[in-house]
N, C-alpha and C. Protein backbone atom coordinates (compact mmCIF):
# COMPACT_ATOMS: atom_id res chain seq x y z
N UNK A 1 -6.17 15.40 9.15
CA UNK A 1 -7.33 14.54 9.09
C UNK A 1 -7.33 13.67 10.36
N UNK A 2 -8.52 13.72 11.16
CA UNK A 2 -8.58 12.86 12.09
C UNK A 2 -8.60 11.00 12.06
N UNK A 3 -8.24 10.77 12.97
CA UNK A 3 -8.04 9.26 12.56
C UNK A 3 -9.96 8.29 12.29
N UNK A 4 -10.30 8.94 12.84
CA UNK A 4 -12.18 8.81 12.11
C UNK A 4 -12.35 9.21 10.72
N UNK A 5 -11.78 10.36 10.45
CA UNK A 5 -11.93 10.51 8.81
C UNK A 5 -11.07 10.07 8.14
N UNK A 6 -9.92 9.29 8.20
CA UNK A 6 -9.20 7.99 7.71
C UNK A 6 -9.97 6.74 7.60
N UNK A 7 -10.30 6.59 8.71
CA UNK A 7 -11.21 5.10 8.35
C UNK A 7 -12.16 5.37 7.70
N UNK A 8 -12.93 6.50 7.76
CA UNK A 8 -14.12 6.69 6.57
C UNK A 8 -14.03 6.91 5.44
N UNK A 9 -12.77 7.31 5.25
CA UNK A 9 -12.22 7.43 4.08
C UNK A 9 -11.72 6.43 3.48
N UNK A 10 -11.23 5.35 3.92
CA UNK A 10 -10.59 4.40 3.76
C UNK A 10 -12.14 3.24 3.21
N UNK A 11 -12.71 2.71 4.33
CA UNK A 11 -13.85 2.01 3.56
C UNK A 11 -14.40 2.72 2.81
N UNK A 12 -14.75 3.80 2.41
CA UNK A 12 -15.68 4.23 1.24
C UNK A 12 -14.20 3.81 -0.06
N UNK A 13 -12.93 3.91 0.15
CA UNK A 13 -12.43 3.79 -1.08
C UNK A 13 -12.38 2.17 -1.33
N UNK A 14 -12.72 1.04 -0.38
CA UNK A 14 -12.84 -0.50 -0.32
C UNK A 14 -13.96 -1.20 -0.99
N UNK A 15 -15.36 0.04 -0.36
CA UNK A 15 -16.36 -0.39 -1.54
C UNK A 15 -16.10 0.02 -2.73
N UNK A 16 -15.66 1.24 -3.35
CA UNK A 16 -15.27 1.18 -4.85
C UNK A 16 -14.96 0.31 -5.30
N UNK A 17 -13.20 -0.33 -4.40
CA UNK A 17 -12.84 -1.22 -5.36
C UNK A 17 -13.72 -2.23 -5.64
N UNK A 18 -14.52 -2.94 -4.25
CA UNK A 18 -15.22 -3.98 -4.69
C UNK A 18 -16.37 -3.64 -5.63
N UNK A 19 -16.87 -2.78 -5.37
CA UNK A 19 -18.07 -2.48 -6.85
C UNK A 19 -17.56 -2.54 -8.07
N UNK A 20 -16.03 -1.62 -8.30
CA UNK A 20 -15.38 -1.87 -9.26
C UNK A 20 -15.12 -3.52 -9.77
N UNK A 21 -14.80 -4.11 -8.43
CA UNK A 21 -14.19 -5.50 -9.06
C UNK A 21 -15.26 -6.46 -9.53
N UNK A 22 -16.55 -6.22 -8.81
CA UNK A 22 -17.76 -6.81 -9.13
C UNK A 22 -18.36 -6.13 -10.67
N UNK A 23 -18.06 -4.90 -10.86
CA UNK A 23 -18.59 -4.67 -12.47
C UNK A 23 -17.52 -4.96 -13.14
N UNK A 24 -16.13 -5.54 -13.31
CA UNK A 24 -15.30 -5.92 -14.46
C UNK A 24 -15.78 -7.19 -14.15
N UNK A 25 -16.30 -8.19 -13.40
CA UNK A 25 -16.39 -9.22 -13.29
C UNK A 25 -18.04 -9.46 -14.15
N UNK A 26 -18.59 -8.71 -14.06
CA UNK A 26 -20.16 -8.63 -14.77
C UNK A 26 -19.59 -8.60 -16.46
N UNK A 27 -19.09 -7.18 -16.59
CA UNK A 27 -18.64 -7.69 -18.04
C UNK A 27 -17.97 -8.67 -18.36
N UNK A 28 -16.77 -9.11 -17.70
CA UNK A 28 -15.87 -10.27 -18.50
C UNK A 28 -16.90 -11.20 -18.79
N UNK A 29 -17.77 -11.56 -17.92
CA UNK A 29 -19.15 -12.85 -17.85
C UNK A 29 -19.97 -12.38 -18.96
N UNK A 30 -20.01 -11.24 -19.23
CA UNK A 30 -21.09 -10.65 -19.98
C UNK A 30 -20.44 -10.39 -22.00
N UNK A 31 -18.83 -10.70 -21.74
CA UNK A 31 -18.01 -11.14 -22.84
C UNK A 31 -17.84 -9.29 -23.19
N UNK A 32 -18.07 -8.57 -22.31
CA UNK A 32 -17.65 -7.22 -22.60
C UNK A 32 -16.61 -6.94 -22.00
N UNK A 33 -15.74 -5.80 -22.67
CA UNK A 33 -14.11 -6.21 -22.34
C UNK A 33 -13.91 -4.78 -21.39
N UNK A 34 -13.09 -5.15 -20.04
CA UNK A 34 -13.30 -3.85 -19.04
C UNK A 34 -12.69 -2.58 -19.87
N UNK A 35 -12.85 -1.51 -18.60
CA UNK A 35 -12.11 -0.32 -19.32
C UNK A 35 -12.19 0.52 -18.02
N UNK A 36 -11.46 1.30 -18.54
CA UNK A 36 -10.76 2.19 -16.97
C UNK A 36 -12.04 3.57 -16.34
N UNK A 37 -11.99 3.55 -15.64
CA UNK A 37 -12.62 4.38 -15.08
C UNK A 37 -12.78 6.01 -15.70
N UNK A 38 -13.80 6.74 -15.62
CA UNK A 38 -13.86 8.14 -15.96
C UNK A 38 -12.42 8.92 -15.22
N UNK A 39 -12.89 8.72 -14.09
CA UNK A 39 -11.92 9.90 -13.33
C UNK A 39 -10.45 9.81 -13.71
N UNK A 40 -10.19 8.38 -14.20
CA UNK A 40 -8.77 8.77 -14.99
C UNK A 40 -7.58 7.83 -13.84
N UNK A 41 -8.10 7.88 -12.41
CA UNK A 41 -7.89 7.25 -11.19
C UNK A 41 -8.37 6.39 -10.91
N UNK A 42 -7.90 4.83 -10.77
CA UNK A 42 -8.73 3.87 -10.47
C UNK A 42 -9.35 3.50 -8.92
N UNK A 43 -9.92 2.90 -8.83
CA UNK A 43 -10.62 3.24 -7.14
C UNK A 43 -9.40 2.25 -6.61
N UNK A 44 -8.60 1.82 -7.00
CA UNK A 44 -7.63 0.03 -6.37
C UNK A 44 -6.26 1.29 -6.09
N UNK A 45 -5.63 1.80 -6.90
CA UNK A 45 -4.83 3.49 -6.95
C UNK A 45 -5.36 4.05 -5.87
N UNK A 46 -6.50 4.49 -5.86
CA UNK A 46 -7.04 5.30 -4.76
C UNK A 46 -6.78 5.07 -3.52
N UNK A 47 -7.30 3.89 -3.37
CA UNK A 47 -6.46 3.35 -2.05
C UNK A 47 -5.28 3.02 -1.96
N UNK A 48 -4.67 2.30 -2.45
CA UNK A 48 -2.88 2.25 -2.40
C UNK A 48 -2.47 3.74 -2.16
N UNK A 49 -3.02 4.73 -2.52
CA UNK A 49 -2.50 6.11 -2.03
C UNK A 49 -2.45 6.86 -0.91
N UNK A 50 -4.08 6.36 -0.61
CA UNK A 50 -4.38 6.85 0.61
C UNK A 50 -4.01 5.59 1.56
N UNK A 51 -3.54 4.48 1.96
CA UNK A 51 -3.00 3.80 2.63
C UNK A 51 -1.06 4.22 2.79
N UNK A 52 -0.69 4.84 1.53
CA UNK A 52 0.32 5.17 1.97
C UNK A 52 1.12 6.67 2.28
N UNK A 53 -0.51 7.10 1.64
CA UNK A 53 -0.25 8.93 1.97
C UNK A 53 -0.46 8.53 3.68
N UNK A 54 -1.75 7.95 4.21
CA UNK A 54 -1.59 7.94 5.55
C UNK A 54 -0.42 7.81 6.56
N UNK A 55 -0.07 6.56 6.03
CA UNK A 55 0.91 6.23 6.79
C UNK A 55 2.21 7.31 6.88
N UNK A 56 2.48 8.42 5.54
CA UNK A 56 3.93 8.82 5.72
C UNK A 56 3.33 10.18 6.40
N UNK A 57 1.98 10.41 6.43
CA UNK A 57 1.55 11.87 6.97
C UNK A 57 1.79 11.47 8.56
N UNK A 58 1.48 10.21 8.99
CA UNK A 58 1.68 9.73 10.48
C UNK A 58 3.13 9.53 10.93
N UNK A 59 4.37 9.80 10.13
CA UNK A 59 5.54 9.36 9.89
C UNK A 59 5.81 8.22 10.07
N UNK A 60 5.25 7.20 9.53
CA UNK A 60 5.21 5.86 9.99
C UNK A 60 6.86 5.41 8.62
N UNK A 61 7.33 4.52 9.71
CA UNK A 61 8.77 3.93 8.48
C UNK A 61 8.42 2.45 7.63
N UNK A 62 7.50 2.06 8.02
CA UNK A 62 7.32 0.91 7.01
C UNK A 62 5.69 0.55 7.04
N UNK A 63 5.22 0.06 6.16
CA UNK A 63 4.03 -0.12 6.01
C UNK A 63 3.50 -1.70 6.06
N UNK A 64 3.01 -2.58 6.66
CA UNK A 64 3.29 -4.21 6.84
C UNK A 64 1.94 -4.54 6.44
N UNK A 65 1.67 -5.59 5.12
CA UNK A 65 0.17 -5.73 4.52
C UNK A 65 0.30 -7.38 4.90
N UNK A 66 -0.61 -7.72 5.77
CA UNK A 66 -0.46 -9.64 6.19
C UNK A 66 -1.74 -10.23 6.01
N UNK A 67 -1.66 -10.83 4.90
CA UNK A 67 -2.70 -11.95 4.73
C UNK A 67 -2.95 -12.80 6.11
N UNK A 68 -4.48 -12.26 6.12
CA UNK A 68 -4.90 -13.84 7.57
C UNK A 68 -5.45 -14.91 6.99
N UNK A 69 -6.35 -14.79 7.73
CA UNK A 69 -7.09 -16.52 7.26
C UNK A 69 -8.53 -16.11 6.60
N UNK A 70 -9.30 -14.94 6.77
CA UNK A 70 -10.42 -14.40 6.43
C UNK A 70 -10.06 -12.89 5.96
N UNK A 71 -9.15 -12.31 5.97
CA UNK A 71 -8.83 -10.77 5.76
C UNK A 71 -7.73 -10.53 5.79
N UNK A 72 -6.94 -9.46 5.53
CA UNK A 72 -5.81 -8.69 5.57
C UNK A 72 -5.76 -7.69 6.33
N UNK A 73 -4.65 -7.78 7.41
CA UNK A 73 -4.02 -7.02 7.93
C UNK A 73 -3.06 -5.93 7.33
N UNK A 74 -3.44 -4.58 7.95
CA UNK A 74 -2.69 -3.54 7.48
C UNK A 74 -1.66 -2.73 8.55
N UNK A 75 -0.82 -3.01 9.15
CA UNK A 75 -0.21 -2.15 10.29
C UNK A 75 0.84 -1.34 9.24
N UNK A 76 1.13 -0.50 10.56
CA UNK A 76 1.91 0.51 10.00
C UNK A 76 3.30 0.71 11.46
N UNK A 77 4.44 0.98 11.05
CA UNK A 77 5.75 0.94 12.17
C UNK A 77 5.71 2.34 12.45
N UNK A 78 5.13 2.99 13.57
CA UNK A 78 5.29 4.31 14.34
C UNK A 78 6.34 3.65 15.77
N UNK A 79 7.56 4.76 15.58
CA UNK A 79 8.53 4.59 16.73
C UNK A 79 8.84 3.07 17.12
N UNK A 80 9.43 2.23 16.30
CA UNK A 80 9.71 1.02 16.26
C UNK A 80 8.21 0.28 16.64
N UNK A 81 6.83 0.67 16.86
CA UNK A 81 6.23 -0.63 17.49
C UNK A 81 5.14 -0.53 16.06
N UNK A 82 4.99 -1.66 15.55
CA UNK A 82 3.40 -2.40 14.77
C UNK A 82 2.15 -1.63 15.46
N UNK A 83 1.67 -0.86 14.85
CA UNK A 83 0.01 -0.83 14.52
C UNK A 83 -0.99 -1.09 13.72
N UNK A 84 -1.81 -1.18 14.23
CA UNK A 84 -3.03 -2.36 13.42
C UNK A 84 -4.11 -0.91 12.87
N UNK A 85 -3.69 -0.56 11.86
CA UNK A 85 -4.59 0.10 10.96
C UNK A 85 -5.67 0.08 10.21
N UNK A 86 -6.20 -0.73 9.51
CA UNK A 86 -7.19 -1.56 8.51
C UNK A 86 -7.29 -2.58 8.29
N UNK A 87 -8.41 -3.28 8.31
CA UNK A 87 -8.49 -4.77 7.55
C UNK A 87 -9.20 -4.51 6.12
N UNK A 88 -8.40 -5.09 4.82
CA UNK A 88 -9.01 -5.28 3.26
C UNK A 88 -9.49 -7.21 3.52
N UNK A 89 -10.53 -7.06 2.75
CA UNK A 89 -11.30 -8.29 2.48
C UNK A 89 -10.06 -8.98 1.37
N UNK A 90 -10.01 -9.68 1.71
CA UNK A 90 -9.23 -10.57 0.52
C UNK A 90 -9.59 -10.61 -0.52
N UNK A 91 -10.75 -10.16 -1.41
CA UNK A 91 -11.19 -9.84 -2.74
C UNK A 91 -10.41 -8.75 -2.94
N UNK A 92 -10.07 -7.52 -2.19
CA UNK A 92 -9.94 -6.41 -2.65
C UNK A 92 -8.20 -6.75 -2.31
N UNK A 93 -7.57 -7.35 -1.60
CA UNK A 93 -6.42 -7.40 -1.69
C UNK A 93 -5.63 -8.08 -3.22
N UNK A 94 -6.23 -8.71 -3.94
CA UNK A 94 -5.50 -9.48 -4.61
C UNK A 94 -5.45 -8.11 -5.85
N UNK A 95 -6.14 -7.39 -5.88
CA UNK A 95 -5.98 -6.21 -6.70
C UNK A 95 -5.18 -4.87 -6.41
N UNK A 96 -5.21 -4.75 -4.93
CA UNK A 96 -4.69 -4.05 -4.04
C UNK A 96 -2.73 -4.67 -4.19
N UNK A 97 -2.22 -5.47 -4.06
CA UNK A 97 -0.84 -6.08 -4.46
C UNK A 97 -0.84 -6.02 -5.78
N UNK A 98 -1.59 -6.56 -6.51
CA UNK A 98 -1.39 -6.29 -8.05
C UNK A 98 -0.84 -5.04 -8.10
N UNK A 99 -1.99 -3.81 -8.00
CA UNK A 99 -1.19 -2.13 -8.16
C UNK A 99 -0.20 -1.79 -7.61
N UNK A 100 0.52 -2.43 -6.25
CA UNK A 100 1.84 -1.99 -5.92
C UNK A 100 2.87 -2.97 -6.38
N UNK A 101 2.62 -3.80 -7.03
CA UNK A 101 3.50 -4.89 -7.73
C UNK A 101 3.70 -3.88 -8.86
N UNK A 102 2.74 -3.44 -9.46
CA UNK A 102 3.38 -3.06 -10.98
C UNK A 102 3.77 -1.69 -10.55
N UNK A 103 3.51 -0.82 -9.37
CA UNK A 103 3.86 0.31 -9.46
C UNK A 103 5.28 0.29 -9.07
N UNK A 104 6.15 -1.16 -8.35
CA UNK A 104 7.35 -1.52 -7.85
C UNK A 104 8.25 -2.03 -8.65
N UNK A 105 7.37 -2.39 -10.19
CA UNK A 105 8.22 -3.03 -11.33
C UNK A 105 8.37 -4.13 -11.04
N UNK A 106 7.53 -5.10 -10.28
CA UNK A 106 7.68 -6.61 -9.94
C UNK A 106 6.98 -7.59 -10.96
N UNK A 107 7.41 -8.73 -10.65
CA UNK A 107 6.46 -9.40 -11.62
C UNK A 107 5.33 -10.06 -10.81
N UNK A 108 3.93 -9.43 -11.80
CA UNK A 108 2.90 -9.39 -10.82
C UNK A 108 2.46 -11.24 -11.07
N UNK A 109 2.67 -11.89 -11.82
CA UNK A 109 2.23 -13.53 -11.73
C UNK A 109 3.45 -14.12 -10.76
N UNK A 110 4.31 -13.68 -10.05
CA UNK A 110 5.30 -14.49 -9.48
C UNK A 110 4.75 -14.02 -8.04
N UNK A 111 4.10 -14.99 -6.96
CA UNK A 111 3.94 -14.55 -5.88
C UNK A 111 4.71 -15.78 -5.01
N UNK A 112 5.19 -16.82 -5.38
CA UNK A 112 5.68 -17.81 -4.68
C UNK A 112 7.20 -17.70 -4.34
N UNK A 113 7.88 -16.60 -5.08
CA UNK A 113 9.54 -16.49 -4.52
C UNK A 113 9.42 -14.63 -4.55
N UNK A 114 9.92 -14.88 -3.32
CA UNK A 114 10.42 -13.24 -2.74
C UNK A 114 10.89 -12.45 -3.95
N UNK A 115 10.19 -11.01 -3.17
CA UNK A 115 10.36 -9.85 -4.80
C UNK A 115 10.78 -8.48 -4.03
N UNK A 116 11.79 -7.83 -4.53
CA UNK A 116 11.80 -6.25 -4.07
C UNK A 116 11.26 -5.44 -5.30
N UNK A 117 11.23 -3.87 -5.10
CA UNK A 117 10.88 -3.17 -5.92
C UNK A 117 11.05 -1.82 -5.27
N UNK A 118 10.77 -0.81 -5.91
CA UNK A 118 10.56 1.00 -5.59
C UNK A 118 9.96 1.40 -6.28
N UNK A 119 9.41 2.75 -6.14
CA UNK A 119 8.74 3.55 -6.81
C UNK A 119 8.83 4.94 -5.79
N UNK A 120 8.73 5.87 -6.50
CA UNK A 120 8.40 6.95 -5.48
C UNK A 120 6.98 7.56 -5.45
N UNK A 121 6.59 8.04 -4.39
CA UNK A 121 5.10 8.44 -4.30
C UNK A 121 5.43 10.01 -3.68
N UNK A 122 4.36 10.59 -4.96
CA UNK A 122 4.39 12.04 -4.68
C UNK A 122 3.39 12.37 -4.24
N UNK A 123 3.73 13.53 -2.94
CA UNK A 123 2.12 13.93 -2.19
C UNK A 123 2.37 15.29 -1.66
N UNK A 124 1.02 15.80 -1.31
CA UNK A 124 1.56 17.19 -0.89
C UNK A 124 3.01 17.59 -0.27
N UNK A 125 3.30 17.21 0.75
CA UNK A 125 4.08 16.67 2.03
C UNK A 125 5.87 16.46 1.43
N UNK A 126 5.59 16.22 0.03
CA UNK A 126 6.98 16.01 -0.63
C UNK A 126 6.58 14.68 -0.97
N UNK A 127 7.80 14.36 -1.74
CA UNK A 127 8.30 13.03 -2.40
C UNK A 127 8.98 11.53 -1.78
N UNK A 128 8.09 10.96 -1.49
CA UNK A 128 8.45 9.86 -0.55
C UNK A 128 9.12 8.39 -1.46
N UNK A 129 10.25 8.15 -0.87
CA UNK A 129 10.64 6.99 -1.94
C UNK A 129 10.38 5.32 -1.26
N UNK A 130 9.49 4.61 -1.97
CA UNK A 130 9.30 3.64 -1.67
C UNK A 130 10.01 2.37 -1.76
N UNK A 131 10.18 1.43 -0.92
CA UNK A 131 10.83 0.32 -1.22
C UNK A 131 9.75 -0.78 -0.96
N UNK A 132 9.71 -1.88 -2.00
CA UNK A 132 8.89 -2.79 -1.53
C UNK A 132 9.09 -4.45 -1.80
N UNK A 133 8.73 -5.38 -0.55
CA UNK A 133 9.74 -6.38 -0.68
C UNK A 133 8.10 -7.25 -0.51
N UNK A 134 8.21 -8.41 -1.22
CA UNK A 134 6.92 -9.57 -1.03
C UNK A 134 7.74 -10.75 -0.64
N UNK A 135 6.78 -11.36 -0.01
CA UNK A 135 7.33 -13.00 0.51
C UNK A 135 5.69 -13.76 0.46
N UNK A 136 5.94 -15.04 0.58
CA UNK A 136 4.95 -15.82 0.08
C UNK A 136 4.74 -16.13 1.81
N UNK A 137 3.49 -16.42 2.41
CA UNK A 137 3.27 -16.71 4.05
C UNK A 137 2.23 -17.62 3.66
N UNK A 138 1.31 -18.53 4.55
CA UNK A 138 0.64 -19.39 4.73
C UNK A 138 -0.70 -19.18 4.14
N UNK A 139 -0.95 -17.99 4.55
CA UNK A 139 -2.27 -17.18 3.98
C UNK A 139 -2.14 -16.53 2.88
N UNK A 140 -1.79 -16.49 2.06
CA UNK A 140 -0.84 -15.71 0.87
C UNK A 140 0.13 -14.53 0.74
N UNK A 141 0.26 -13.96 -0.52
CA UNK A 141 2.00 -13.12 -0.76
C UNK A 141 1.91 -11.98 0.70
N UNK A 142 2.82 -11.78 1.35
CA UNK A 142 2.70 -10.32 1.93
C UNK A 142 3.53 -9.33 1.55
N UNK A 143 3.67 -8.12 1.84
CA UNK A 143 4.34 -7.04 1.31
C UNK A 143 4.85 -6.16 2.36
N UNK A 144 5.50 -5.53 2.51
CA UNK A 144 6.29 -4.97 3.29
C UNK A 144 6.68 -3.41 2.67
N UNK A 145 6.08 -2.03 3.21
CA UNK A 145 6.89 -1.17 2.47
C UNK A 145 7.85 -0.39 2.87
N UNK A 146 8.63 0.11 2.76
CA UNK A 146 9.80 0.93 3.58
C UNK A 146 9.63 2.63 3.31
N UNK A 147 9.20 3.63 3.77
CA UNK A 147 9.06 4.21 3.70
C UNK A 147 10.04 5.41 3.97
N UNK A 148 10.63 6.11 3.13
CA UNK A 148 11.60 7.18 2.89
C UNK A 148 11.75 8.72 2.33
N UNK A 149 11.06 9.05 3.42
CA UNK A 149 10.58 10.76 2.98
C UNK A 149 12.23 11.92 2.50
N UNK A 150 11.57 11.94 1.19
CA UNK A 150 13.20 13.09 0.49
C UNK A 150 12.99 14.13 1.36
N UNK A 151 12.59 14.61 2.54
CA UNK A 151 13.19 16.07 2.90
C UNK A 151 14.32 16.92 2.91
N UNK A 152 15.25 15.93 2.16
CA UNK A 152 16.57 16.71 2.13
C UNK A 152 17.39 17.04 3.09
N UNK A 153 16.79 16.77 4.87
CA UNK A 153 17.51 16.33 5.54
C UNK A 153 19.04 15.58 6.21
N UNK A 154 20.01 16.09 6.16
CA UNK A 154 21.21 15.27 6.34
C UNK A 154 21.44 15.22 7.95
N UNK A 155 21.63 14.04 8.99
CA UNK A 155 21.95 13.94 9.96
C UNK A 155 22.88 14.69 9.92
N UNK A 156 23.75 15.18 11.23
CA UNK A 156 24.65 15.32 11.91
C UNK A 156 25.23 13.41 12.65
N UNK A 157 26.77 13.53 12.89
CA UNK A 157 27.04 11.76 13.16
C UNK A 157 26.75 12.20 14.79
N UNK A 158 26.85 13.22 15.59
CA UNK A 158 26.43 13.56 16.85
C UNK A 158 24.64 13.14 17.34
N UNK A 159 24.12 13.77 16.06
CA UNK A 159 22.60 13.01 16.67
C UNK A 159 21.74 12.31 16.34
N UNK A 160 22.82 11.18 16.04
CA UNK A 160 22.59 9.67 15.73
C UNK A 160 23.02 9.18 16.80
N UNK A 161 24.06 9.56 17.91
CA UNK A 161 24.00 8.74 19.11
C UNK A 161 26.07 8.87 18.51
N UNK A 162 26.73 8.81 17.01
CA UNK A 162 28.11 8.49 16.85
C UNK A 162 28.55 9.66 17.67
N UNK A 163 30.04 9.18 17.82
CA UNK A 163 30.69 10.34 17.53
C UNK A 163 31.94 10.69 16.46
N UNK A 164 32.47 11.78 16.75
CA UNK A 164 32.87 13.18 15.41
C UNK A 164 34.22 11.88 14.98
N UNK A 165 34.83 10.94 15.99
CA UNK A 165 35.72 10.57 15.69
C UNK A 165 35.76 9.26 14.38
């Protein structure tokens, strides 16, 4: 997928969530109680997937989500350096951490003291194991993911730079 059909892909899954978050917000007001989507997949899932299917299809090793002052920053770590991937509106982020909080086993009302977690995410590509750590910043919680593709891979200590001794 080209990096144009990522971003198009990516905002069309941003308005979901917000349409989504704007119709549970119509019912709760409306005293009707939400309920999950047809497809079985929630559009807030949808993206948490495709933000991190992207990133491990790009072999990226960590995934960095930073609250600003008007939006969220999304970079991703290709070959030790930060790239600036997406901005989420801060409506759609606070739902967007919610789903990787609970998919990390964190506790999703604690955003003021640092949290780790894992989960693994399965995708074509194989089974990627996630690590995920939150800290509280100025602009609110951020998240951090570590990204760890099972290929089953075992170094050699030679081409890591060790040596045999």
């Amino acid at each position: 997928m080209t990096e144009r059909q990522q971003n198009v892909e990516f905002h069309h899954l941003v308005q979901q969530v917000l349409r989504e978050i704007d119709r549970q917000e119509a019912q709760m007001h409306g005293g009707a109680a939400a309920r999950m989507t047809t497809s079985g997949v929630s559009p807030v899932r949808a993206l948490v997937d495709a933000v991190i299917s992207e990133a491990a299809e790009d072999g990226a090793s960590d995934i960095h989500v930073e609250p600003q002052a008007s939006s969220v920053r999304i970079r991703i770590r290709l070959d030790g350096l930060l790239q600036v991937r997406h901005e989420l509106p801060k409506k759609v982020y606070a739902v967007f951490l919610s789903c990787i909080k609970v998919l990390a086993k964190m506790d999703v009302s604690q955003s003021r003291e640092p949290q780790d977690g894992r989960f693994t995410f399965s995708r074509e590509g194989g089974d990627v194991d996630v690590r995920a750590a939150t800290m509280s910043s100025v602009n609110g919680e951020a998240i951090v993911l570590r990204l760890l593709p099972r290929d089953g891979h075992v170094w050699e200590l030679g081409a890591l730079g060790f040596s045999e001794n």
